[in-house]
Protein backbone atom coordinates (compact mmCIF):
# COMPACT_ATOMS: atom_id res chain seq x y z
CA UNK A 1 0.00 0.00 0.00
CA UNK A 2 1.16 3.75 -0.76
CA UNK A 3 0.38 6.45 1.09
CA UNK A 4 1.11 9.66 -0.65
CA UNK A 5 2.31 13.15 1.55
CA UNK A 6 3.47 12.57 5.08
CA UNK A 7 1.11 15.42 6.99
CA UNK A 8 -0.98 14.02 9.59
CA UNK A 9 -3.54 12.69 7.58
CA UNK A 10 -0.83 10.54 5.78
CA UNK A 11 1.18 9.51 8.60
CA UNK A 12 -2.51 8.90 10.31
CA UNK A 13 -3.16 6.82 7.41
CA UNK A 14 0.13 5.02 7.21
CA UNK A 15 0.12 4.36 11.12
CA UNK A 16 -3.85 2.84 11.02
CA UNK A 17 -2.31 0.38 7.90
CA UNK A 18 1.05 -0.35 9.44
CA UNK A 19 -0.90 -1.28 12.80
CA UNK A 20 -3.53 -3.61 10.62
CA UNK A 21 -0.04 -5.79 9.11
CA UNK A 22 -0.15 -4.11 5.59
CA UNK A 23 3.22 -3.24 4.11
CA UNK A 24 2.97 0.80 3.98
CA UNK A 25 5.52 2.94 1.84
CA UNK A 26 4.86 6.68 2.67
CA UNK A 27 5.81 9.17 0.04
CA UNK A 28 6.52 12.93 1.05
CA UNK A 29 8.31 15.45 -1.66
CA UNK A 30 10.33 17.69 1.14
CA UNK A 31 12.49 16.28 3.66
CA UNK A 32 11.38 16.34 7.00
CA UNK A 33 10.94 18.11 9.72
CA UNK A 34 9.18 20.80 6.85
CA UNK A 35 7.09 24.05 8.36
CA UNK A 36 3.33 24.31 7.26
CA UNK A 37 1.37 27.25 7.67
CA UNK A 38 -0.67 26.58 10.29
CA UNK A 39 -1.56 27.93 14.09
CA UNK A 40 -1.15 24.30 15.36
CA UNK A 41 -3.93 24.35 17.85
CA UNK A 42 -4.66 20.56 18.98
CA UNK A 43 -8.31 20.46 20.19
CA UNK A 44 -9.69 17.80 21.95
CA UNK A 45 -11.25 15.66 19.10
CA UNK A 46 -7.27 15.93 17.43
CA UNK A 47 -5.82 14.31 20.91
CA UNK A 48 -8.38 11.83 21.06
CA UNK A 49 -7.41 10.86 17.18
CA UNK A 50 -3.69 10.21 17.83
CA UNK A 51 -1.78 6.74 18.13
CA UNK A 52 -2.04 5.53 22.09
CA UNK A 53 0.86 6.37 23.85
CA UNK A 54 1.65 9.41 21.51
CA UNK A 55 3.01 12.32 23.72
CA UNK A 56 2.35 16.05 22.37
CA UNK A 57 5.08 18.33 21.96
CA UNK A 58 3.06 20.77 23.20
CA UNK A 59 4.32 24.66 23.20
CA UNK A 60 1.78 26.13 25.73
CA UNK A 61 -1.29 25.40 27.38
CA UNK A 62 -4.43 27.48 26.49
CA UNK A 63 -6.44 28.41 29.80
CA UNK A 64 -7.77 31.65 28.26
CA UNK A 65 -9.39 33.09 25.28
CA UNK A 66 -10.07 37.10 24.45
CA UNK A 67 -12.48 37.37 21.69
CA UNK A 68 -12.20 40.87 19.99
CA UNK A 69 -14.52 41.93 17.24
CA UNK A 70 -12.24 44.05 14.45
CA UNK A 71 -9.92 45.01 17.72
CA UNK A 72 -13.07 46.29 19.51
CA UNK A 73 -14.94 45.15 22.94
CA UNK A 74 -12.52 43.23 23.82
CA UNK A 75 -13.29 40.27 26.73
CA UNK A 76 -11.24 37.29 28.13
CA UNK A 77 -12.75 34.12 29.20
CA UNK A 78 -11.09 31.84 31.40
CA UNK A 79 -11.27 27.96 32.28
CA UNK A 80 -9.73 26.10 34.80
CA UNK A 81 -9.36 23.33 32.66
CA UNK A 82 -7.15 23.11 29.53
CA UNK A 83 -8.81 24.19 27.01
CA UNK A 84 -6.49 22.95 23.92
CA UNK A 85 -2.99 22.68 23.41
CA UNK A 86 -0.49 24.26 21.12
CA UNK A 87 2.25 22.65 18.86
CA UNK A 88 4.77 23.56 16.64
CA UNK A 89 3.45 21.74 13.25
CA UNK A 90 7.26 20.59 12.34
CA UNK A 91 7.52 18.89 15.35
CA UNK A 92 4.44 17.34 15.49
CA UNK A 93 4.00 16.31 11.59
CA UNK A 94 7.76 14.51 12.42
CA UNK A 95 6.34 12.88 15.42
CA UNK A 96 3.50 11.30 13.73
CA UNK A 97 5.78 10.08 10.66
CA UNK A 98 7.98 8.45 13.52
CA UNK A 99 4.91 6.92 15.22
CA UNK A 100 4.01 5.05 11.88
CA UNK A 101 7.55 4.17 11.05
CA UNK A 102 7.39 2.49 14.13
CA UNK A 103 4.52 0.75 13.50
CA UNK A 104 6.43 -0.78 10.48
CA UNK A 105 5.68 1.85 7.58
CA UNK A 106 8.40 2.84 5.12
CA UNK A 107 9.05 6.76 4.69
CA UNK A 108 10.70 7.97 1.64
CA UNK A 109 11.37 11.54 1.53
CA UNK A 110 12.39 13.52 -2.05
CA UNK A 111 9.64 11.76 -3.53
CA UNK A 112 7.52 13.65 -5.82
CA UNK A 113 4.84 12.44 -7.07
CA UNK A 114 3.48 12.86 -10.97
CA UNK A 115 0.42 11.34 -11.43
CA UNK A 116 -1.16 8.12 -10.67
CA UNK A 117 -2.45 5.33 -13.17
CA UNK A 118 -4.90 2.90 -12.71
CA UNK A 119 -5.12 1.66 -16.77
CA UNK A 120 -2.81 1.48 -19.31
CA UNK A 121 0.64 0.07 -19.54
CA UNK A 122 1.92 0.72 -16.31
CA UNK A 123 -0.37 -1.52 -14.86
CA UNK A 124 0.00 -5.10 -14.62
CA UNK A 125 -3.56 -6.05 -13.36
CA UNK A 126 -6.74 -5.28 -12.00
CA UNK A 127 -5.05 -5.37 -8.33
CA UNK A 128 -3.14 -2.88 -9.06
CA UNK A 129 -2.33 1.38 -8.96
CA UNK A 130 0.80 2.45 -10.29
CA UNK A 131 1.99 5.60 -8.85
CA UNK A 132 4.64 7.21 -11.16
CA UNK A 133 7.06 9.69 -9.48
CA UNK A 134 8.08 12.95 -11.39
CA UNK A 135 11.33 11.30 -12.77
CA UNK A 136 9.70 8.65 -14.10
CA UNK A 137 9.78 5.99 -11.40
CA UNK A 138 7.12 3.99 -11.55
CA UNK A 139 5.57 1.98 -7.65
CA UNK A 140 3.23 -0.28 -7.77
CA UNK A 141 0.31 -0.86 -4.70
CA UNK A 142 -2.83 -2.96 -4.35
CA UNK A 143 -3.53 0.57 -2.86
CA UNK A 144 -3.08 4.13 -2.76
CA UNK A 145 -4.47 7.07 -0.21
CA UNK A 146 -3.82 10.64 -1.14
CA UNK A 147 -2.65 12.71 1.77
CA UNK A 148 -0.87 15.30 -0.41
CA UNK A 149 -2.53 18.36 0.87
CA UNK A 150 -4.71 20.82 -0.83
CA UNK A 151 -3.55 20.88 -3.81
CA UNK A 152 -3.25 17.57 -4.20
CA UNK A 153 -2.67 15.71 -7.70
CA UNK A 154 -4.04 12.42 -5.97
CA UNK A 155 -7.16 14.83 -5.72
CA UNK A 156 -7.03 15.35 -8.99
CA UNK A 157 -7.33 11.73 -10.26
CA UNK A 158 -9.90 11.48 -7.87
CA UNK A 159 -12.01 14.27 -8.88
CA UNK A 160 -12.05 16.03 -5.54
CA UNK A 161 -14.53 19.07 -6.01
CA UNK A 162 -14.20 22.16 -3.91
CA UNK A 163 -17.01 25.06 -2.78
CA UNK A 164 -15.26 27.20 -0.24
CA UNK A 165 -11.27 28.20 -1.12
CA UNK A 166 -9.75 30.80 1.47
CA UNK A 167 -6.67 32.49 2.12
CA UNK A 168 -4.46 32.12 4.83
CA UNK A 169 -1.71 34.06 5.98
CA UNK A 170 0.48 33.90 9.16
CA UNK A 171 3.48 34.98 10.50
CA UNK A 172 5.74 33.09 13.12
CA UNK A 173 7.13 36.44 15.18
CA UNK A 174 9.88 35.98 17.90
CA UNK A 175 9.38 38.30 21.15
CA UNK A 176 11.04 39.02 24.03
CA UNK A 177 10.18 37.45 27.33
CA UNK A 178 8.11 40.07 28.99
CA UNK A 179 5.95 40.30 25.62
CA UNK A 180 5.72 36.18 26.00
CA UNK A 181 5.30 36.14 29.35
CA UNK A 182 1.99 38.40 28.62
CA UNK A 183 0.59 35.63 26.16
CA UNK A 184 1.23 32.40 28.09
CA UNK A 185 -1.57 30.21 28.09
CA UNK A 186 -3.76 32.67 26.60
CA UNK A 187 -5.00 32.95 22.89
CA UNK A 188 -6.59 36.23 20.59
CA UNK A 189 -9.20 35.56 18.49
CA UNK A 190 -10.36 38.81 16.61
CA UNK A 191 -13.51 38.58 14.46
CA UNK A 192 -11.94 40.34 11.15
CA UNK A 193 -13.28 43.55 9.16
CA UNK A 194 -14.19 40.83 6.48
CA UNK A 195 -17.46 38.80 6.05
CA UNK A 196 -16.27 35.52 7.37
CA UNK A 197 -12.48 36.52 8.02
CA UNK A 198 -11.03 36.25 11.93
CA UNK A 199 -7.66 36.67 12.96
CA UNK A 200 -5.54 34.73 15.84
CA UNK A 201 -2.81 34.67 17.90
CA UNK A 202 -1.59 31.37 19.47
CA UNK A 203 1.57 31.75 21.71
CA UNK A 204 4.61 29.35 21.67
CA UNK A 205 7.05 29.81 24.13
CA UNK A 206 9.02 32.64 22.19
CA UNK A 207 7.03 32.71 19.48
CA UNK A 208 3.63 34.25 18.52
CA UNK A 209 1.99 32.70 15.33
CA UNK A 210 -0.17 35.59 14.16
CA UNK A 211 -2.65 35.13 11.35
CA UNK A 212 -5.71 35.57 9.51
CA UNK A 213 -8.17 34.07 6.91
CA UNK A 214 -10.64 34.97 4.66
CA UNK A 215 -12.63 34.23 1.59
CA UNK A 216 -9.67 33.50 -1.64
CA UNK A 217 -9.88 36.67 -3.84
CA UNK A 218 -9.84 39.15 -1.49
CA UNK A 219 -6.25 38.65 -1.00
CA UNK A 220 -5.15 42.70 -0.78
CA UNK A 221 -7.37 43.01 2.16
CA UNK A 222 -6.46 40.43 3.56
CA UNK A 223 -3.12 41.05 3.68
CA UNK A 224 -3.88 44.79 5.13
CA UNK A 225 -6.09 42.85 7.78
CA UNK A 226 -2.87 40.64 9.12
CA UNK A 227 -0.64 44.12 8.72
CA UNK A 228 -3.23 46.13 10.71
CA UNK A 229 -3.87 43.33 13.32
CA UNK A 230 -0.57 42.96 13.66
CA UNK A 231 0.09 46.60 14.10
CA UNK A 232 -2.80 46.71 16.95
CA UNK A 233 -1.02 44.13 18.91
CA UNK A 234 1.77 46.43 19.47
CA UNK A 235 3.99 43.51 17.28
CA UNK A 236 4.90 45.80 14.50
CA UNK A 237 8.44 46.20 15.60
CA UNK A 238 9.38 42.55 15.65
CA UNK A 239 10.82 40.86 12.61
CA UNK A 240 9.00 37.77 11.93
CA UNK A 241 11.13 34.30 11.48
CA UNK A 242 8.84 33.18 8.84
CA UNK A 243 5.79 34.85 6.62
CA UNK A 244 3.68 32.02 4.84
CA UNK A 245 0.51 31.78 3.37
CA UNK A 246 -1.67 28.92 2.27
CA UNK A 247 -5.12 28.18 0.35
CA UNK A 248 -7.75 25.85 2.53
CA UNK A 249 -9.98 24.53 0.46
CA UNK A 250 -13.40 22.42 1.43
CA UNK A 251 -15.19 19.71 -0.52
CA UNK A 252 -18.83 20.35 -2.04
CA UNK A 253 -21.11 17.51 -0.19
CA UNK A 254 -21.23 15.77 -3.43
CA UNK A 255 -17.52 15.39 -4.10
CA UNK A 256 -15.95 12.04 -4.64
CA UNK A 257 -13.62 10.29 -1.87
CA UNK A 258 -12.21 7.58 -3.85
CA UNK A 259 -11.90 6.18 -7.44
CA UNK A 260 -11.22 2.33 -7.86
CA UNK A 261 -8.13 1.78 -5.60
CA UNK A 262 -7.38 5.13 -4.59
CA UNK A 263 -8.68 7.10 -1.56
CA UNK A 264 -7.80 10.62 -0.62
CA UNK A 265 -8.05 12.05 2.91
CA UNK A 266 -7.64 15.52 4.69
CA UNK A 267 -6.72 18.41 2.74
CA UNK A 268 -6.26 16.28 -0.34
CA UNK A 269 -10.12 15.57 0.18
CA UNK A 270 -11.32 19.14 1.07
CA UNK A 271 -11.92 18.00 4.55
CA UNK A 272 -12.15 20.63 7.22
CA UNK A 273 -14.46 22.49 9.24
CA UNK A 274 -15.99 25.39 6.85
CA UNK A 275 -16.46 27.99 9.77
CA UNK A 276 -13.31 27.85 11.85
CA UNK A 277 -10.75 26.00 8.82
CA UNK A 278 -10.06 23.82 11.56
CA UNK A 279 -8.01 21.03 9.85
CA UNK A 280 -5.90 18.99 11.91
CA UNK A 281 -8.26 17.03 13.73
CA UNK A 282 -10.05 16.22 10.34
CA UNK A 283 -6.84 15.09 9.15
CA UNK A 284 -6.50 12.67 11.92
CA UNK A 285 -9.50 11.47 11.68
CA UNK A 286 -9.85 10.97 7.71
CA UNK A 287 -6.65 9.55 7.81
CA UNK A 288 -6.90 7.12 10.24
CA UNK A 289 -10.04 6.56 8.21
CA UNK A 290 -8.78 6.63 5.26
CA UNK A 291 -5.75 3.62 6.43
CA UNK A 292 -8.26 1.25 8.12
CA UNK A 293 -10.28 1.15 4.86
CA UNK A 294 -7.59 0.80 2.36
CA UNK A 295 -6.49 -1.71 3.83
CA UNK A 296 -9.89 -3.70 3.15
CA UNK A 297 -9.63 -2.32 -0.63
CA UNK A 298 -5.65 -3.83 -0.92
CA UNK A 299 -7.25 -7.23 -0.01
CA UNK A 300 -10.29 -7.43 -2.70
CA UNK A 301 -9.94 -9.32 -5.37
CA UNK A 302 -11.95 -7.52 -8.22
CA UNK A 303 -13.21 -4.09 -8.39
CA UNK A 304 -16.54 -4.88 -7.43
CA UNK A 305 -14.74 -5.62 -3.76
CA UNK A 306 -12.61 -2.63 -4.20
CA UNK A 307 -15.60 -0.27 -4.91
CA UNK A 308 -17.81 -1.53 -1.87
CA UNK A 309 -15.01 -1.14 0.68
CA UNK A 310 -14.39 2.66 -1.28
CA UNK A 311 -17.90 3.26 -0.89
CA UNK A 312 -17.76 2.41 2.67
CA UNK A 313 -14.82 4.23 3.22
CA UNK A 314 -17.05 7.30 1.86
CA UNK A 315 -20.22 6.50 4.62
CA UNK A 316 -17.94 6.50 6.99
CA UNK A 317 -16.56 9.95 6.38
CA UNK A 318 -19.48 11.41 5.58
CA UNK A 319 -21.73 9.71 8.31
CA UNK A 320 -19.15 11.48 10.87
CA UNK A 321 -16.91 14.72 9.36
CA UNK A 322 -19.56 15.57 6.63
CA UNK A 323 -21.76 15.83 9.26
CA UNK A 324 -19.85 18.29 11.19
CA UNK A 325 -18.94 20.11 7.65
CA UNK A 326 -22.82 20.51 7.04
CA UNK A 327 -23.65 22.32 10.57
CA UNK A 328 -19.79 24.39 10.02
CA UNK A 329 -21.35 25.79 6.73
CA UNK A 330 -23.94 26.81 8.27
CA UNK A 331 -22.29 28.75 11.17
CA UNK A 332 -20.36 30.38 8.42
CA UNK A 333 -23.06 31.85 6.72
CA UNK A 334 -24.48 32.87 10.44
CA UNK A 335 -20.86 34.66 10.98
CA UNK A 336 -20.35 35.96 7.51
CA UNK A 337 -23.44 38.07 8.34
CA UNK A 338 -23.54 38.14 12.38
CA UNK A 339 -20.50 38.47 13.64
CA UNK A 340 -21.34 40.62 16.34
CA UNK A 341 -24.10 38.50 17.26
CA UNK A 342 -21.54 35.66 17.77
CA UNK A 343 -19.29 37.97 19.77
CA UNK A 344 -21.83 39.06 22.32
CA UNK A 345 -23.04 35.88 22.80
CA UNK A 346 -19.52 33.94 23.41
CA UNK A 347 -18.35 36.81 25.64
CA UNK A 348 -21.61 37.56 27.35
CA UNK A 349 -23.65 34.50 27.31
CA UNK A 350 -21.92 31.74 29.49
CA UNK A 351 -23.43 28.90 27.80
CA UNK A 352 -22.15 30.02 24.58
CA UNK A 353 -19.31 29.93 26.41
CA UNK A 354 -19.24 27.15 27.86
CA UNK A 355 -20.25 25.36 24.77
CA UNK A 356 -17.27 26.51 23.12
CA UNK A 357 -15.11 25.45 26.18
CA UNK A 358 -16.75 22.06 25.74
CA UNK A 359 -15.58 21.85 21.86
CA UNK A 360 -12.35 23.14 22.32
CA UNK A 361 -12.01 19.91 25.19
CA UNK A 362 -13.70 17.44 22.91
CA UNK A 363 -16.14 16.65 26.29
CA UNK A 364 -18.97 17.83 23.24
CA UNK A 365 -19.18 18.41 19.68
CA UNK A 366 -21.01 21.54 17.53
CA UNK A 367 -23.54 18.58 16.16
CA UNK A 368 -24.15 17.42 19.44
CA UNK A 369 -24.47 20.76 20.90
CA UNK A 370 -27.38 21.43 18.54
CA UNK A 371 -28.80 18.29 18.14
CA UNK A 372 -29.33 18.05 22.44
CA UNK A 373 -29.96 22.13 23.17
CA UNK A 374 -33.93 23.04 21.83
CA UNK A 375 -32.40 26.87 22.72
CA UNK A 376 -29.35 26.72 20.49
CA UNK A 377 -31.32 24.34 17.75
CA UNK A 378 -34.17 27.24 17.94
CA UNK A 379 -31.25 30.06 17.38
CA UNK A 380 -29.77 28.42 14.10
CA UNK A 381 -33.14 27.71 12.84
CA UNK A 382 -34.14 31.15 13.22
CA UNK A 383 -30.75 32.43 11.57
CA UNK A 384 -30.46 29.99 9.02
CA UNK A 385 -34.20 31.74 7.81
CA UNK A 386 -32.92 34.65 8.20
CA UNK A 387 -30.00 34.02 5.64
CA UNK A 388 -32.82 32.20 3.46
CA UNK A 389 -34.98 35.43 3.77
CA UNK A 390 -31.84 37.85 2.76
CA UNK A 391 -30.69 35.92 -0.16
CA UNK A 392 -34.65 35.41 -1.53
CA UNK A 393 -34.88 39.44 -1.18
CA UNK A 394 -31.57 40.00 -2.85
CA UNK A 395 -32.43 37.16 -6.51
């Protein structure tokens, strides 16, 4: 089996089939450790998706959040209980690749990959993907999952289609002590000037990683947001270590997950949460997914078997993540037009509050939130007509 990019999805992938007694080769272009753009929160639902035993390298320890709407009415909630941890994505990405390699996967690293073929020439049966590298190299697998990011070529093959692309930029900015000191164990999240943009800052030791996203074409003002946020914070003076930014991209609910032996997962499948372009606990998840069930698609004997175990693969994905994709969308759309309605009710409505604690901790999920609470069920109904209203009065 062939796992292609070694992010968490893949090495969650790889680890899952390694674990199961497959023989796993895992392909990654860079050499690692490589940095991603990314603030490298792990919320609870990541933690509970990682190998047992597997120890965070965790940076800091969030206790505290202050939610700020464009810089304004500012407020900091606390919690006596961790409320998610932060992690260098380096580190953590290396960590994982070790955890399957010692599980019994294979890394290879300065492996690009071209294209994969599931016809023609290259391939010597039914039972068999051929994944040919860019200098012509050609691997053959019984299976192949596409971890290779967002913009994946396994995707590609696949037919992976997308209905929400956004732009995120971030910069990693070193600080003196006092300045850290100020941050520890407490995060910014700032509600941006954009419909549907925020802003964070997530310290890390010495570090702040400072960033923002919005909706992909509005890239000038989003860079002026991250310069202007930045400037606000009083961090204008530092020089950052590293200035990155990065597309996210999410599926559209009809978009395939697999295509005879190949599966994709994470970023390569548009998997994330819509609102917050959470990602790394989808990655986990999909992954880990994504290796259990190739695994059952390596061992069929025709396509028929192949398809059913791709298909199931797919229920299982959507049954759970899509699920939480469908209610994230939704919160978007409430955000993109509400933002301050969100912001006075996390900082001034404990339950809010406390169902965001509960999130954040993986004790409770959005879904579940909604599905058990008649008052927050009754809010999003009312909102979601709302948005049904507006966009009927604007045709």
């Amino acid at each position: 089996m062939i796992v292609v990019g070694a992010g968490p999805a893949g090495a969650s992938a790889a680890y899952a089939a390694a674990v199961a007694g497959r023989r796993v080769l895992l392909l990654e272009k860079a050499e690692l450790p490589r940095y991603k753009t990314c603030g490298g929160g792990i919320i609870g639902p990541s933690r509970d998706a990682l190998p047992p035993g597997f120890e965070l390298p965790l940076r800091d320890r969030v206790h505290a959040v202050t939610f700020s709407l464009d810089g304004k009415y500012a407020r900091t909630r606390r919690s006596k209980q961790m409320l998610f941890g932060l992690i260098n994505r380096p580190e953590f990405d290396h960590q994982l690749v070790e955890a399957a390699q010692k599980a019994g996967a294979q890394l290879r690293t300065g492996a690009t990959v071209a294209r994969v073929e599931q016809h023609g020439p290259a391939v010597p049966d039914r039972r068999t993907a051929a994944v040919v590298l860019t200098g012509g190299e050609t691997l053959l697998a019984h299976a192949v999952v596409g971890a290779d990011g967002s913009a994946s070529r396994i995707g590609a093959h696949v037919g992976v289609k997308l209905d929400q692309v956004d732009l995120g930029l971030e910069a990693e900015i070193p600080v003196p002590e006092t300045v850290a000191e100020d941050w520890k164990g407490r995060v910014l999240i700032d509600w941006g000037p954009m419909p549907g943009s925020y802003g964070w800052v997530f310290p890390k030791g010495d570090t702040l990683t400072v960033g923002v996203i919005s909706a992909r074409g509005e890239g000038a003002a989003t860079k002026r947001y991250l310069e202007d946020f930045i400037a606000r914070l009083g961090l204008a003076g530092f020089e950052p270590s590293i200035s990155s930014g990065h597309l996210t991209r999410c599926r559209s609910d009809d978009s395939p997950l697999s295509r005879g032996r190949v599966l994709v997962c994470g970023d390569a499948a548009g998997l994330l949460e819509p609102w917050t372009r959470e990602g790394i606990s989808y990655a986990l998840r999909s992954g880990r997914l994504a290796g259990e069930w190739a695994v059952r698609v390596a061992e069929a004997h025709d396509a028929v078997d192949a398809r059913r175990q791709a298909l199931n693969y797919a229920f299982a994905v959507r049954a759970g993540l899509g699920v939480e994709m469908s209610l994230g969308r939704r919160m978007l759309g409430v955000f993109e037009r509400r933002p301050g309605l969100l912001h006075a009710a996390i900082t001034g409505f404990r339950p809010a509050w406390n169902a965001f604690a509960r999130i954040t901790r993986g004790s409770s999920s959005l879904t579940e939130i909604v599905r058990t609470h008649p008052l927050a069920r009754r809010a999003l109904s009312v909102l979601d007509r709302e948005e049904k209203q507006g966009a009927e009065g604007s045709a």
